[in-house]
Protein backbone atom coordinates (compact mmCIF):
# COMPACT_ATOMS: atom_id res chain seq x y z
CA UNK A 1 -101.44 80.35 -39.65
CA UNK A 2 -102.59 79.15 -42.97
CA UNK A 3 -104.58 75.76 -43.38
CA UNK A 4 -102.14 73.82 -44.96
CA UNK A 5 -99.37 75.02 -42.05
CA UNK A 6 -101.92 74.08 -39.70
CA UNK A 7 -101.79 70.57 -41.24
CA UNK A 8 -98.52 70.27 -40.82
CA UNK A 9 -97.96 71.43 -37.65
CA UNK A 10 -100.85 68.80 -36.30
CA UNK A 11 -99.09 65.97 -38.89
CA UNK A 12 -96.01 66.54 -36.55
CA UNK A 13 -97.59 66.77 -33.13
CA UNK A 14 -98.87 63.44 -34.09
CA UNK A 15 -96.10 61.81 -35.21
CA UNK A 16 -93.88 62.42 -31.97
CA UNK A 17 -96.79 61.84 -29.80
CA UNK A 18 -96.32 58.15 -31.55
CA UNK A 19 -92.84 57.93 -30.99
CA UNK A 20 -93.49 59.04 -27.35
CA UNK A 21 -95.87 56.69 -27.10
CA UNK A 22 -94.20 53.57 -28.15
CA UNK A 23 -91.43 54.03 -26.35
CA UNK A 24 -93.05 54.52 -22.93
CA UNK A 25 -94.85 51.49 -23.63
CA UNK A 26 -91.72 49.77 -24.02
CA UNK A 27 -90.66 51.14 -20.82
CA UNK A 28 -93.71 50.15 -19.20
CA UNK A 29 -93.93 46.84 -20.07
CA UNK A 30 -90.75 45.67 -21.91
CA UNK A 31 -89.12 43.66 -19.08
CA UNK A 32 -91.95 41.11 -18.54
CA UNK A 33 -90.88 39.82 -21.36
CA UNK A 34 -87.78 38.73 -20.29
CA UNK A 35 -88.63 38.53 -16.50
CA UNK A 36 -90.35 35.74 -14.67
CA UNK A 37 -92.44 37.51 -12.48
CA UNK A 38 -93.66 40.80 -13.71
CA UNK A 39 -92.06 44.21 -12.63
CA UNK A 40 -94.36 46.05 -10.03
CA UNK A 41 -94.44 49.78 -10.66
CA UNK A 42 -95.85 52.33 -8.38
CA UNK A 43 -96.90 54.63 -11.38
CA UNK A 44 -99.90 54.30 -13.46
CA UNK A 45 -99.55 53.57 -17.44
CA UNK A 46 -100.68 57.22 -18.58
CA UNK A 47 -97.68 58.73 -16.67
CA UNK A 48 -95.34 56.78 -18.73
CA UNK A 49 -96.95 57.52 -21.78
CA UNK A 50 -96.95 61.44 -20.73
CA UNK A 51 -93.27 60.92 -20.07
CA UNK A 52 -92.01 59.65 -23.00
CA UNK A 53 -94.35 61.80 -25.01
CA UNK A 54 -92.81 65.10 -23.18
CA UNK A 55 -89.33 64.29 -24.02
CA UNK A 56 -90.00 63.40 -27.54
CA UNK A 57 -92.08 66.67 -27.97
CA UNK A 58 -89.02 68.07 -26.85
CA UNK A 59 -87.57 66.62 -29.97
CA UNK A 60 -89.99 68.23 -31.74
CA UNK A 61 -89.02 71.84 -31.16
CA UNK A 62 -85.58 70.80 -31.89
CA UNK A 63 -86.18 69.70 -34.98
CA UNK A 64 -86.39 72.81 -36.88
CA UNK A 65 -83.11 74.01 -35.56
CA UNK A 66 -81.47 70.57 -36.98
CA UNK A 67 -83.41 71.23 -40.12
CA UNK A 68 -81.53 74.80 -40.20
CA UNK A 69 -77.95 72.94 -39.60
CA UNK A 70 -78.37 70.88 -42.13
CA UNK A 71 -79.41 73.98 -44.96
CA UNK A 72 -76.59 75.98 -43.52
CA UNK A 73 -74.24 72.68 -43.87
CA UNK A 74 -75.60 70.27 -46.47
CA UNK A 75 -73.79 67.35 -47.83
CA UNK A 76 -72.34 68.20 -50.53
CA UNK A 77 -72.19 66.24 -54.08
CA UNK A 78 -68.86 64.49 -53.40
CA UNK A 79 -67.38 62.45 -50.62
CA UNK A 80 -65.33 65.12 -49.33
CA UNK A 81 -68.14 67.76 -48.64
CA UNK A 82 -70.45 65.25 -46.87
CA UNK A 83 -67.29 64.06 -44.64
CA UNK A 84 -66.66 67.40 -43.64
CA UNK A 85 -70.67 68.21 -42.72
CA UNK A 86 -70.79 64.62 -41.03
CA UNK A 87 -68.14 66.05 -38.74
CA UNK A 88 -70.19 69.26 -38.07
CA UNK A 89 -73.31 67.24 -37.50
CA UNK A 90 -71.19 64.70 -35.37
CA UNK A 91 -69.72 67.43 -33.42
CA UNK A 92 -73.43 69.34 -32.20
CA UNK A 93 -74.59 66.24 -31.28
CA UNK A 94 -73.21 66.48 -27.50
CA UNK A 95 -75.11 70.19 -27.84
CA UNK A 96 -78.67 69.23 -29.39
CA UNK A 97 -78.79 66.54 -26.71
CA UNK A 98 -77.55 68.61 -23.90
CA UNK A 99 -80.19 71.19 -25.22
CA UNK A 100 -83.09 68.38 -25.35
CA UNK A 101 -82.56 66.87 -22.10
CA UNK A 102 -82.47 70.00 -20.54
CA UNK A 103 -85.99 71.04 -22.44
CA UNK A 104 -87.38 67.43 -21.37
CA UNK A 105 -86.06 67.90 -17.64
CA UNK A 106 -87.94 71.31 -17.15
CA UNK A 107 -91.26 69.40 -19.19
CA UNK A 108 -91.00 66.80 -16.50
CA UNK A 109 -90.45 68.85 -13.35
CA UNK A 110 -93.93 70.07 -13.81
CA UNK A 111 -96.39 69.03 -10.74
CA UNK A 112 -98.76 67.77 -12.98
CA UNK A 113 -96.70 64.91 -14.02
CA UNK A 114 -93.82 64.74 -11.41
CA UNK A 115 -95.41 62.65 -8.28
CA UNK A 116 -92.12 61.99 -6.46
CA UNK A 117 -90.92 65.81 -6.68
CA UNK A 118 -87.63 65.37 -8.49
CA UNK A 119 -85.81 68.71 -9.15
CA UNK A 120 -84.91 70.04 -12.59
CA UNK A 121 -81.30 68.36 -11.76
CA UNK A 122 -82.79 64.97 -11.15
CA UNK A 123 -84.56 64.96 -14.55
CA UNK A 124 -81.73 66.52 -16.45
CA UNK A 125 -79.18 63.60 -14.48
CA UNK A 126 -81.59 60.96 -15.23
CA UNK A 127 -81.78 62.00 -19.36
CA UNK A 128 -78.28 62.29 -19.69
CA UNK A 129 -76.82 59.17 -17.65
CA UNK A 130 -80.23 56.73 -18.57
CA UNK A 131 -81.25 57.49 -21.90
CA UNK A 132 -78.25 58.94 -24.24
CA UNK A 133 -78.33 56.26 -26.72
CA UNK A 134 -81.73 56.64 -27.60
CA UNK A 135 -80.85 61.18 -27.90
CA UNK A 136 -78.52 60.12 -30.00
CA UNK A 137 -80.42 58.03 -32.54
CA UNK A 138 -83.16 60.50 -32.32
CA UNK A 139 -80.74 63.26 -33.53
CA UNK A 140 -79.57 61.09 -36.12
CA UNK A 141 -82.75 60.34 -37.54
CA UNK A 142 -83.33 63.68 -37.72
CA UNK A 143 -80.23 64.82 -39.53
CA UNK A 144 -80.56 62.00 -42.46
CA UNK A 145 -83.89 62.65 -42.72
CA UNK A 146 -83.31 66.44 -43.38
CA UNK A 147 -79.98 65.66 -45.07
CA UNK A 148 -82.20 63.21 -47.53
CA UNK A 149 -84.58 66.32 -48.07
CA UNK A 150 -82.29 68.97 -48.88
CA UNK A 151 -80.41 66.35 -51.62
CA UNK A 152 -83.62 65.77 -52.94
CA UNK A 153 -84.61 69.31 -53.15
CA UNK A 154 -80.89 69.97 -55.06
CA UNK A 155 -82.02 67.06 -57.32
CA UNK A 156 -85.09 68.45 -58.12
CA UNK A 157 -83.33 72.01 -58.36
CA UNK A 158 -80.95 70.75 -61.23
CA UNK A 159 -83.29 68.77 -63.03
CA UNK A 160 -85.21 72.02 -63.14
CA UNK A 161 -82.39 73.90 -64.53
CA UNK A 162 -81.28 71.14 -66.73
CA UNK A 163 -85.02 71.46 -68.50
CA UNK A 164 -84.75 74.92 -68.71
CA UNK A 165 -81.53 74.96 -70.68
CA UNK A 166 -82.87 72.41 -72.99
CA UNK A 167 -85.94 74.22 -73.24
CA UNK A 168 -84.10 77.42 -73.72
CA UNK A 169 -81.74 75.70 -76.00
CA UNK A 170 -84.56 74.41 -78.23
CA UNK A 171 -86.11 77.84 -78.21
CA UNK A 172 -83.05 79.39 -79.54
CA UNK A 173 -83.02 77.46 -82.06
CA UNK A 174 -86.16 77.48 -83.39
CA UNK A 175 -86.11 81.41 -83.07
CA UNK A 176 -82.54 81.30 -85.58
CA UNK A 177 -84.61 79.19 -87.91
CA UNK A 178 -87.21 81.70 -88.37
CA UNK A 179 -85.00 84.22 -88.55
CA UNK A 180 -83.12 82.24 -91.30
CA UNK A 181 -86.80 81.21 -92.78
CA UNK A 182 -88.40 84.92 -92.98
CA UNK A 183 -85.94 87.42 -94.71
CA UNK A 184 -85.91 83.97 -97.23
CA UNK A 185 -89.68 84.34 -98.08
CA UNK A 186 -88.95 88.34 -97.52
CA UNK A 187 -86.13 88.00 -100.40
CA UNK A 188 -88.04 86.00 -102.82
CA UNK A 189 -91.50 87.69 -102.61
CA UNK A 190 -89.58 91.44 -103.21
CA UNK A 191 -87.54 89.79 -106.08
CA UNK A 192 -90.87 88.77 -107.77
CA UNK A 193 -92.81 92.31 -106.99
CA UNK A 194 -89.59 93.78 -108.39
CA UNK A 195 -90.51 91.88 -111.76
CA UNK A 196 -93.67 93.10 -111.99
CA UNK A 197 -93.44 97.00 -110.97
CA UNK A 198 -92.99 97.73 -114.65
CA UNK A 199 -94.74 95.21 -116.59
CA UNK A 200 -98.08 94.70 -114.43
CA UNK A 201 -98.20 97.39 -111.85
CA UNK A 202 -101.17 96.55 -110.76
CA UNK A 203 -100.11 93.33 -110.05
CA UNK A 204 -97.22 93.92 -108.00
CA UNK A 205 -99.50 96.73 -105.36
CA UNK A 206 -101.80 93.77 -105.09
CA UNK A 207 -98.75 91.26 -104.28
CA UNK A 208 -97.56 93.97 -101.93
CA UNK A 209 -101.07 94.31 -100.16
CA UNK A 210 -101.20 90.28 -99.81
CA UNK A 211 -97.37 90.23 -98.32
CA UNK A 212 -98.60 92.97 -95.95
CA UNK A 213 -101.65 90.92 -94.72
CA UNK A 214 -99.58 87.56 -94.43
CA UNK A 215 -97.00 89.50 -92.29
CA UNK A 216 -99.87 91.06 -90.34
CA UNK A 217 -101.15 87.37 -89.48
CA UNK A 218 -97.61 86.44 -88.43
CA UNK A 219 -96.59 89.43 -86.10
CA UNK A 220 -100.78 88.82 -84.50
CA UNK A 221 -99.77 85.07 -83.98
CA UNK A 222 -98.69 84.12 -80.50
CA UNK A 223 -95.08 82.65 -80.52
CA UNK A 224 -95.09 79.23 -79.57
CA UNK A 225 -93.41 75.65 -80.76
CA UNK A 226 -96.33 74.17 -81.61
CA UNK A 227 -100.23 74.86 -83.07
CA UNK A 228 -102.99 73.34 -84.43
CA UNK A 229 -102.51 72.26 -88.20
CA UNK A 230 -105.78 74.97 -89.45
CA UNK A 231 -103.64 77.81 -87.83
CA UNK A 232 -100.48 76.44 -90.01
CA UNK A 233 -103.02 76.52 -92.84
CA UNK A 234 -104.34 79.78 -92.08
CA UNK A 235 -100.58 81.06 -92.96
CA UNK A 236 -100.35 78.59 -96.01
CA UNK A 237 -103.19 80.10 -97.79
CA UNK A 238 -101.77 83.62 -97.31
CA UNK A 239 -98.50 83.12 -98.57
CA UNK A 240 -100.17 80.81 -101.71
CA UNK A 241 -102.28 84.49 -102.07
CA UNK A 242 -99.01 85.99 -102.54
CA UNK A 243 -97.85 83.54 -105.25
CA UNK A 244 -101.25 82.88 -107.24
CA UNK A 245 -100.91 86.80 -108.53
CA UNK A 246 -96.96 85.99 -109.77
CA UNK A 247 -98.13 83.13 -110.90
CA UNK A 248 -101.65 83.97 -112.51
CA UNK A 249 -103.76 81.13 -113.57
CA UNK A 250 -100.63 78.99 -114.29
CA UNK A 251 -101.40 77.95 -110.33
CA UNK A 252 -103.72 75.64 -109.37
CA UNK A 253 -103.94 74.76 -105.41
CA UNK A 254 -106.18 72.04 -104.25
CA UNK A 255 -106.62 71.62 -100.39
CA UNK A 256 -107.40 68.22 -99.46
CA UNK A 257 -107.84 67.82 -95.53
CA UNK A 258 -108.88 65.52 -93.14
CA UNK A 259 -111.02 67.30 -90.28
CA UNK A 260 -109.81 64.98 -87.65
CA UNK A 261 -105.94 66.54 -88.09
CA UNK A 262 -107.10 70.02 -87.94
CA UNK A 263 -106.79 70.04 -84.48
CA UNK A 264 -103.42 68.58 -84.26
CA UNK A 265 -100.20 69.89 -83.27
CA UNK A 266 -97.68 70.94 -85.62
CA UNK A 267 -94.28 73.32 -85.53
CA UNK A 268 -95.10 76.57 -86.33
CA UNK A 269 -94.36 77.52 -90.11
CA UNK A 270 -93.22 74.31 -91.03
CA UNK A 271 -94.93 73.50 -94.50
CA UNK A 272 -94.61 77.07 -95.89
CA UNK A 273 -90.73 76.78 -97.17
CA UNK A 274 -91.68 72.83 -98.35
CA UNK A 275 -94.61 74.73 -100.41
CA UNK A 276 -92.21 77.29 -101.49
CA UNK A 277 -90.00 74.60 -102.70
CA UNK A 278 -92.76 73.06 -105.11
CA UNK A 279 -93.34 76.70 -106.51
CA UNK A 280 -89.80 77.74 -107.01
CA UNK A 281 -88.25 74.38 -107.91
CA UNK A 282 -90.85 72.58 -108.97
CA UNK A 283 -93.67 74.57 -111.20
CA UNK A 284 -91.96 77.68 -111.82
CA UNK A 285 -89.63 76.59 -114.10
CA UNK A 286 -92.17 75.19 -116.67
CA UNK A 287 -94.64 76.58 -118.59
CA UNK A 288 -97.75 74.62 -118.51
CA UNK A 289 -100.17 75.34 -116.19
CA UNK A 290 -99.70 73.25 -112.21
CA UNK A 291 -101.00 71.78 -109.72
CA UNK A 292 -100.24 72.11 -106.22
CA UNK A 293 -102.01 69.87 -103.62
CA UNK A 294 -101.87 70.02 -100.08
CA UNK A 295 -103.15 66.47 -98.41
CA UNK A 296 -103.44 65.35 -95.14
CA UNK A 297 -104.99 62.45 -93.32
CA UNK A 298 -105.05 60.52 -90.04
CA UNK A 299 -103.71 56.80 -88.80
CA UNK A 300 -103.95 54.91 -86.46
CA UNK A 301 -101.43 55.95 -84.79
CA UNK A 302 -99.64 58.67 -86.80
CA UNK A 303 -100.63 61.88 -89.11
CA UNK A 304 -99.60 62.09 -92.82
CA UNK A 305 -99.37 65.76 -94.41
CA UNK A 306 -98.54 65.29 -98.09
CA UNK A 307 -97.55 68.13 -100.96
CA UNK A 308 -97.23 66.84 -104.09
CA UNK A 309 -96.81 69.50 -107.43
CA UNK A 310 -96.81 68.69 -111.09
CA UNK A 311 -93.96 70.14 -112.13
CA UNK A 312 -90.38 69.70 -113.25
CA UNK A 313 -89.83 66.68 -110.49
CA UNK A 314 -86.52 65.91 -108.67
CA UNK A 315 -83.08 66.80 -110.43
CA UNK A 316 -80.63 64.00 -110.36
CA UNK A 317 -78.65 64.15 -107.54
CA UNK A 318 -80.01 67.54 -106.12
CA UNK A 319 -78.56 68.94 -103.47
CA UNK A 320 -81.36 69.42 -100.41
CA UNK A 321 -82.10 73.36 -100.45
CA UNK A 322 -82.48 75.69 -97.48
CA UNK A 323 -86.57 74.56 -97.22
CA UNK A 324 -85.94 70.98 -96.98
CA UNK A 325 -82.92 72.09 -94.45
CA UNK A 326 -84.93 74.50 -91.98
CA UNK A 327 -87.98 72.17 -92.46
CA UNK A 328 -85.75 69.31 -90.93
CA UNK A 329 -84.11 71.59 -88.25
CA UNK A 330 -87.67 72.68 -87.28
CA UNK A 331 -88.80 68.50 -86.63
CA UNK A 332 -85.91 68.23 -84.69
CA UNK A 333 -85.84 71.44 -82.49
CA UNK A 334 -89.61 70.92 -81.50
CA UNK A 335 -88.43 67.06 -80.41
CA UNK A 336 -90.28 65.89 -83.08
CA UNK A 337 -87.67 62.81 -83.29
CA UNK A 338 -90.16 60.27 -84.71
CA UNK A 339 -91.49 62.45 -87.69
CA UNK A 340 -90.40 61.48 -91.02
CA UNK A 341 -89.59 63.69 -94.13
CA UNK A 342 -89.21 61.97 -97.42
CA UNK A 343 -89.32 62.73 -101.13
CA UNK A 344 -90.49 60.80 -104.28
CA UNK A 345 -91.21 61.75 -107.63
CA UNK A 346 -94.64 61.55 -108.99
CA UNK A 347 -95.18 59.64 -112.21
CA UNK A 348 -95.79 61.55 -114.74
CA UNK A 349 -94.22 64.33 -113.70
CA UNK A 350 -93.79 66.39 -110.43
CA UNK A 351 -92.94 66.10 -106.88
CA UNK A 352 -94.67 64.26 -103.54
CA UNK A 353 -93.38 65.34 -99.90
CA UNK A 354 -94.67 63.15 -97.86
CA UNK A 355 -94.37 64.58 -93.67
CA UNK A 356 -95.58 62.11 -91.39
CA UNK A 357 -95.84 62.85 -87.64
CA UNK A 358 -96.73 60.38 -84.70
CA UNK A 359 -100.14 61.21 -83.28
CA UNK A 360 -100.16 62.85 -79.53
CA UNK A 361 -100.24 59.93 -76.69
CA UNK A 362 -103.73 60.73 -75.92
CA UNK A 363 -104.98 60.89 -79.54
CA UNK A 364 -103.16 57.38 -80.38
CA UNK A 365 -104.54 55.76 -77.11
CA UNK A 366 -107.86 56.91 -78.21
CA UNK A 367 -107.75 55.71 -81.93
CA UNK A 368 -106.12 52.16 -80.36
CA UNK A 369 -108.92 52.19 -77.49
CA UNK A 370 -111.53 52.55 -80.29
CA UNK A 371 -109.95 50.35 -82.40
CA UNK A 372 -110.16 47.54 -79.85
CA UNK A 373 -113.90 48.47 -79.43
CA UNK A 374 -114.59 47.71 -83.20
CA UNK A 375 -113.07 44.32 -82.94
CA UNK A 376 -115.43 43.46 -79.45
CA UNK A 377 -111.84 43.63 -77.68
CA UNK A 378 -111.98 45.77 -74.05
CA UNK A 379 -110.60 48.96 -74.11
CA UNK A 380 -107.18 49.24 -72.41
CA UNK A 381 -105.92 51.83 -70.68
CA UNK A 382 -103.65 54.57 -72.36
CA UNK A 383 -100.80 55.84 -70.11
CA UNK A 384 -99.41 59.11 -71.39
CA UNK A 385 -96.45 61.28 -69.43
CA UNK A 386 -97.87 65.39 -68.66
């Protein structure tokens, strides 16, 4: 038997031991509270306590047959079903008690504890004419107390299953919008090394080496909703590789980040298409040379990532592209339902998306914690849900 079995097993020796023992004391000494002159008993106060332990050990070994009844017949989710399995419990009651007293009757016909030499039929007489009231409540207590398990178990069961399908659901979903991200970038960077086969060869084998590595790094990565913001970089600074030889040196891109939000969590492939958006929307269409920045700092209790570009700036009532579509889809899929995604022109020229995400519960209760330090207030305790 294993430890935690063991445990168990001792947990419920002692409990009915209690109940045995409370009740015999009851017995025992119950009536001088209502009688005048105390009740004179032959039998010492151990043997009453042995009694009433016996037949509630009895109750014991029962127990995991009434646990059985009630898995084969739970209550079911509506009235009907627990009517009918309050019928079968109602029904084996007669039977479980018949059983018990018949268990307790052969547990007190031992000579050990039975000075006046009553017969197994004695015993069995005595349990079933003196003391079916309190069988009965016993079995009852059992059944709702199994009957409360098993519901809670189903509860547990479907909340389970309801997680799963969300999780599932989410994961779908974030899968379609990588599919629908990938041949995108797959489509455009082709379309570009297509441009420069014939007029810069070279070029275009060097484009194709840096699509090859930046697809390397993505079929290496571990799938998962979420990772740290320098392995989203890691990926931004490929696919920029890709772009700076179509674009030459008419591509500038400054990385400007704050080493306390390298750490934090962020949906996989999120910035890339709001990058590609800058390129293709924003600096590709004009000739000068551009500037493409890639910001991010920390709050107090939120993250700021920030991509401005130089370029050709919003178009009047623009229509939001697919970037701007999956980028939103991705927030929302990863339960990111507190981030904010907003656009503003730049004066002078160009574009700013600014992404800001709330900070992880422990990371905020630490930056409020400390804040509270600073101002000789006593740190408070962060709660935060696993």
């Amino acid at each position: 038997m294993s430890r935690p079995a063991a445990r168990a097993l001792l947990a419920q020796i002692a409990l009915w031991t209690l109940f045995g023992a409370v009740h015999g004391l009851q017995v025992r000494f119950g009536y001088v509270l209502i009688q005048s002159e105390p009740i004179q008993t032959k039998y010492p106060v151990w043997l009453f306590l042995v009694w009433y332990v016996l037949r509630y050990w009895a109750w014991g070994l029962l127990a995991p047959l009434v646990a059985a009844l009630v898995e084969r017949v739970p209550p079911g989710p509506d009235a009907a079903a627990s009517l009918r399995a309050s019928l079968v419990y109602l029904g084996l009651a007669p039977v479980f008690i018949l059983v018990h007293d018949a268990i307790a009757a052969l547990f007190l016909s031992l000579p050990l504890v039975n000075p006046d030499g009553d017969t197994f039929a004695q015993n069995l007489r005595f349990g079933l004419g003196v003391l079916p009231v309190y069988s009965f409540l016993t079995y009852a207590a059992l059944v709702i107390f199994f009957a409360g398990r098993h519901m809670q178990r189903a509860l547990r069961a479907e909340e389970q299953r309801a997680a799963l399908l969300r999780t599932t659901a989410a994961e779908a979903e974030l899968r379609a919008l990588q599919a629908q991200l990938e041949p995108h970038f797959l489509f455009n960077s082709l379309h570009a090394v297509s441009g420069l086969v014939l007029t810069q060869p070279k070029a275009a084998l060097e484009m194709l080496d840096r699509i090859g590595a930046f697809l390397r790094h993505s079929l290496d990565r571990t799938p998962t909703p979420l990772h740290p913001l320098q392995e989203e970089l890691r990926s931004l600074e490929l696919y920029l590789a890709i772009e700076q030889v179509r674009f030459g040196e008419r591509l500038r891109v400054r990385f400007d980040i704050d080493p306390a939000t390298r750490d934090l969590p962020i949906p996989s492939q999120l910035l890339q298409p709001l990058v590609e958006n800058a390129l293709r929307h924003g600096l590709a269409p004009i000739a000068r040379p551009g500037l493409l920045q890639v910001r991010s700092r920390r709050g107090a209790s939120d993250w700021v990532i920030e991509i401005e570009d130089n370029g050709r700036g919003l178009a009047p009532h623009a229509k939001e592209g697919i970037g701007l579509q999956n980028t939103r889809g991705r927030l929302a899929a990863a339960g990111e339902s507190a981030a904010q995604l907003l656009l503003a022109p730049v004066s002078g020229g160009g574009t700013q998306v600014t992404l800001r995400l709330p900070l992880p519960d422990r990371d905020a209760g630490a930056d409020a914690t400390t804040a509270r330090t600073k101002q000789g207030q006593p740190p408070q305790p962060v709660w935060s849900t696993p």
